[in-house]
Protein backbone atom coordinates (compact mmCIF):
# COMPACT_ATOMS: atom_id res chain seq x y z
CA UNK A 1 3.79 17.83 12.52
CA UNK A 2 7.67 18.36 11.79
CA UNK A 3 8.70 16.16 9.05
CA UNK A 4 12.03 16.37 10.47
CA UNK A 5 9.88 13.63 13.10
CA UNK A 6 8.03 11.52 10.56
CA UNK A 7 11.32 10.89 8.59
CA UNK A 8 13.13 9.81 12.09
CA UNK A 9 10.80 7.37 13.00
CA UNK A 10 10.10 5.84 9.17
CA UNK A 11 14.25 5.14 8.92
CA UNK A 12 14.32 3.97 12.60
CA UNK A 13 11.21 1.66 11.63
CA UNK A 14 12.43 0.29 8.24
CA UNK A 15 16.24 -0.25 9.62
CA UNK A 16 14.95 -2.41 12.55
CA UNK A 17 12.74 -4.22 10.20
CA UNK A 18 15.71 -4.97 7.76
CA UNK A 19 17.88 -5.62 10.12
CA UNK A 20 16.28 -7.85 12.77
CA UNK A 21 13.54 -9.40 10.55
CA UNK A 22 15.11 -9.72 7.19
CA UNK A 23 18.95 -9.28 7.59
CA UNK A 24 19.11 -7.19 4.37
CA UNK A 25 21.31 -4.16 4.42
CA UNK A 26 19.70 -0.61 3.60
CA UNK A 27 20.74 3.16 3.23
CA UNK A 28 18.56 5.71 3.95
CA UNK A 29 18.04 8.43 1.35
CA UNK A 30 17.19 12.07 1.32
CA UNK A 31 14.01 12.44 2.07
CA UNK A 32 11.34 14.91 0.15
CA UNK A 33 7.62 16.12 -0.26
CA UNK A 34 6.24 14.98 -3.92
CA UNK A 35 2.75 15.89 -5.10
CA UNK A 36 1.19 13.31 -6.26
CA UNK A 37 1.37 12.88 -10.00
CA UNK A 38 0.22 10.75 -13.29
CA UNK A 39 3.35 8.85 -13.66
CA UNK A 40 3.04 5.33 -13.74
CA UNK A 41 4.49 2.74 -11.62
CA UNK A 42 6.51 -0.17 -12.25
CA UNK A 43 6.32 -2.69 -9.31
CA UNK A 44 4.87 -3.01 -6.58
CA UNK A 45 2.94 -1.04 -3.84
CA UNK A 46 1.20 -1.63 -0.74
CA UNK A 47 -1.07 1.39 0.95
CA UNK A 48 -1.36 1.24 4.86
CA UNK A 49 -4.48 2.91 5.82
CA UNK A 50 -4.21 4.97 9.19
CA UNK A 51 -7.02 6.71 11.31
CA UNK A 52 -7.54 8.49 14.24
CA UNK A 53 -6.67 11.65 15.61
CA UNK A 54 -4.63 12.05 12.62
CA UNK A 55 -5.57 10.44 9.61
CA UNK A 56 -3.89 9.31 6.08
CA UNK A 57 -1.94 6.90 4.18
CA UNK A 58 1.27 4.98 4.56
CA UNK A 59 2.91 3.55 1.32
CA UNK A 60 5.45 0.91 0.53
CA UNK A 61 7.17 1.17 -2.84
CA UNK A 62 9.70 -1.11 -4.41
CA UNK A 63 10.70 -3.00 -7.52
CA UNK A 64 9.70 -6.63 -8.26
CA UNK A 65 12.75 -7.46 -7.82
CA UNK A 66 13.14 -6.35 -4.29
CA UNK A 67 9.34 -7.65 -3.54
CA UNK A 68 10.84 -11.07 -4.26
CA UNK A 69 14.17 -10.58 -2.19
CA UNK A 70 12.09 -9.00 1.11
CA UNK A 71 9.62 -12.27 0.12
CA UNK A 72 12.81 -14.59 0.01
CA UNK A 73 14.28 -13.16 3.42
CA UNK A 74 10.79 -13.53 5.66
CA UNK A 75 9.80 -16.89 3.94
CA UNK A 76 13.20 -18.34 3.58
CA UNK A 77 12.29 -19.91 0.29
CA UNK A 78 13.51 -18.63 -2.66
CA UNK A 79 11.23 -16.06 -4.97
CA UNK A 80 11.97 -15.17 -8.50
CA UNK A 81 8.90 -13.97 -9.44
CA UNK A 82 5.81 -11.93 -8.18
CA UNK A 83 2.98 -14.26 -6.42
CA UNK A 84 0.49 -13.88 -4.25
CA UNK A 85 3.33 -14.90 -1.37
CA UNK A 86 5.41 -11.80 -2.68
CA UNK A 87 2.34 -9.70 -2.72
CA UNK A 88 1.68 -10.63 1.22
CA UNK A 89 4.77 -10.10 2.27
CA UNK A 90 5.25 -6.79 0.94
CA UNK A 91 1.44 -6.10 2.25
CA UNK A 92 3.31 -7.50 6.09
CA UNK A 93 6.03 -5.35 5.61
CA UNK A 94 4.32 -2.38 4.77
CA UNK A 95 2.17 -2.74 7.95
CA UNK A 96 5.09 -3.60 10.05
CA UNK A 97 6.96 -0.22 9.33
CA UNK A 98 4.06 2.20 8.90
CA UNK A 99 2.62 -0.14 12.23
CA UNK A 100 6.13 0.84 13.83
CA UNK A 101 5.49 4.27 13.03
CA UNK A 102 1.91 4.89 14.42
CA UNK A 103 2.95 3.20 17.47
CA UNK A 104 5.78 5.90 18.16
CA UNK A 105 3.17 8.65 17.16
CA UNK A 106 0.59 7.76 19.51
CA UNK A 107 2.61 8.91 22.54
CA UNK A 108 2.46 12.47 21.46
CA UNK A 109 -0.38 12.17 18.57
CA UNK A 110 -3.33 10.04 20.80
CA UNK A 111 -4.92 6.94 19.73
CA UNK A 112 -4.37 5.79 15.95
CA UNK A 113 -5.32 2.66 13.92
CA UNK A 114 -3.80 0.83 11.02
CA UNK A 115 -6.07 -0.72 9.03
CA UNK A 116 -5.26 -3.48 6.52
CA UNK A 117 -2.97 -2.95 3.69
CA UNK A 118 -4.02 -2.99 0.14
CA UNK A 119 -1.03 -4.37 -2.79
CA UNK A 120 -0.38 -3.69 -5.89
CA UNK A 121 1.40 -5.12 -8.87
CA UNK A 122 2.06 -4.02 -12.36
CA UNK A 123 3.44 -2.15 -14.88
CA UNK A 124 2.60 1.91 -15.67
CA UNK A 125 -0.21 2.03 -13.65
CA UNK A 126 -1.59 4.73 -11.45
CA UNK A 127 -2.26 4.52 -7.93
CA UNK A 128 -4.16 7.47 -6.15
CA UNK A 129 -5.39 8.40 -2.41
CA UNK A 130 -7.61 10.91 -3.05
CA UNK A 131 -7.18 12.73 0.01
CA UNK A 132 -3.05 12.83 -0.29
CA UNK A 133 -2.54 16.58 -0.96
CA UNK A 134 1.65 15.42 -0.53
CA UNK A 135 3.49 12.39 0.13
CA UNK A 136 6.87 12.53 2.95
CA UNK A 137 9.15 10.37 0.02
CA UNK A 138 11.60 8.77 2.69
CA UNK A 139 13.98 6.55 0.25
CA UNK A 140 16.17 3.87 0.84
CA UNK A 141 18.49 1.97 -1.10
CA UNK A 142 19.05 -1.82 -0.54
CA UNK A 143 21.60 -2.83 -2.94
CA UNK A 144 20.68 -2.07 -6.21
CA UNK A 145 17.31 -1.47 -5.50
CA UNK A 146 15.34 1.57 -4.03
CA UNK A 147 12.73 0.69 -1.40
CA UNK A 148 10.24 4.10 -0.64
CA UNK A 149 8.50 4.58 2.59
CA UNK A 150 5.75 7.26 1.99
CA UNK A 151 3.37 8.71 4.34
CA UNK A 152 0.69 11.40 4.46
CA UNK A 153 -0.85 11.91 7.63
CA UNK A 154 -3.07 15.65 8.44
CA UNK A 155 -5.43 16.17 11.58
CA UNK A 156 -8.87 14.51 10.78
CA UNK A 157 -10.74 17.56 11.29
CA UNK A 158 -8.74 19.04 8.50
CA UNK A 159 -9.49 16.51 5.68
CA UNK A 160 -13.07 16.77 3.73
CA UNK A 161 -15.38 13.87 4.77
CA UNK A 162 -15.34 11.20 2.61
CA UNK A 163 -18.66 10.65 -0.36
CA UNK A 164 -21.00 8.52 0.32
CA UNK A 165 -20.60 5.46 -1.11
CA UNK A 166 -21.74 4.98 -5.24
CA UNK A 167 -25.09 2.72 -5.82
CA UNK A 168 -26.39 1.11 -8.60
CA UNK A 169 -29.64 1.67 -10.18
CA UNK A 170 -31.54 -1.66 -9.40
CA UNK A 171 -32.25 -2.15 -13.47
CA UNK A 172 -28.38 -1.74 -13.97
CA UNK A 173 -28.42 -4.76 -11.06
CA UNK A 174 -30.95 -6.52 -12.71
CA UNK A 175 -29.30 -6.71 -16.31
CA UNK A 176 -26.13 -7.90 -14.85
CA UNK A 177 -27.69 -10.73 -12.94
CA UNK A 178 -29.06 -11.43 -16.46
CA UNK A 179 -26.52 -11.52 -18.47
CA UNK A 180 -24.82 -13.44 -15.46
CA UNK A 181 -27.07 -16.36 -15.81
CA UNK A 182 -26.87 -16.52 -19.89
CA UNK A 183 -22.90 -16.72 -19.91
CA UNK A 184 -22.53 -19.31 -17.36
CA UNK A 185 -25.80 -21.16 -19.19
CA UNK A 186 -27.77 -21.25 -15.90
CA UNK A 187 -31.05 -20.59 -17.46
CA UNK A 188 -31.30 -22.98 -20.11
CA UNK A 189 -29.22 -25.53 -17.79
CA UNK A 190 -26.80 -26.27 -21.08
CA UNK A 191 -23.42 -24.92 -22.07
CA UNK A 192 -22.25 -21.17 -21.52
CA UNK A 193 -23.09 -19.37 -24.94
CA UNK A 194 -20.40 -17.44 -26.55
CA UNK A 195 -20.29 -13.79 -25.63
């Protein structure tokens, strides 16, 4: 797929978003294709899953300080700090754009699903899709802050299918259940003993 397409319909997405839903002014940015790399983060993301006949990642990156403005503009309360109400909204907007975007794509692409979005707070830490190979980086600055709109989408049939999923031995099981019921004194029916 042209990326020339992808970036057209992310800016068209995130404008009307900004502009309809959260009256917050926004520039788009050059866009550009970034390997994914160790650097930590600072702030917040939220990863929108998307399937189908094509099948990747959408991401929503921006400072805490713009999570709690975008929080403040859908809620209409004021936010000057990261909660769990900052964390949803950035997890809304991220489906809302990359939501925007699969819509558009489906006319030429077939059917595709969102799925819900996972978000992330912090300071330098690491975030990884292990089947991103490269991210579309479409930018965006709203005010002082930068707002990123990332996607990585490939045909389905290209990408490796995924592991099965990880089990644990049933002793492992057992010993946590174990130590499970000593710390929280369940056993002996008394108080928790110290770890």
């Amino acid at each position: 797929m042209d990326d020339s397409v992808l970036v057209r319909l992310i800016r068209e997405a995130t404008e009307s978003v900004f502009s309809v839903m959260l009256h917050l002014p926004i520039e788009p940015g050059t866009e550009q294709r970034v390997v994914p790399s160790s650097d930590g983060y600072d702030g917040v993301i939220a990863l929108v899953p998307l399937g189908g006949t094509l099948t990747g990642s959408g991401r929503l990156v921006c400072g805490a300080r713009l999570a709690c403005r975008i929080s403040s503009a859908m809620a209409m309360a004021e936010h000057s700090a990261v909660t769990e109400e900052v964390l949803d909204a950035i997890g809304e907007l991220g489906n809302m754009i990359i939501g925007n975007v699969k819509t558009e794509l489906e006319g030429t692409e077939g059917p595709l699903a969102v799925g819900p979005p996972t978000v992330i707070f912090g300071r330098n830490y690491h975030a990884r899709s292990s089947a991103v190979r490269e991210w579309l980086v479409v930018p965006f600055q709203c005010g002082e802050d930068r707002l990123e709109i990332d996607i990585f989408l490939a045909p389905a049939a290209d990408l490796p299918p995924a592991p099965p999923p990880q089990m644990f031995a049933a002793g492992a099981i057992s010993r946590a259940r174990e130590r499970s019921v000593v710390a929280t004194g369940a056993s002996t029916g008394g108080p928790s003993a110290p770890a």
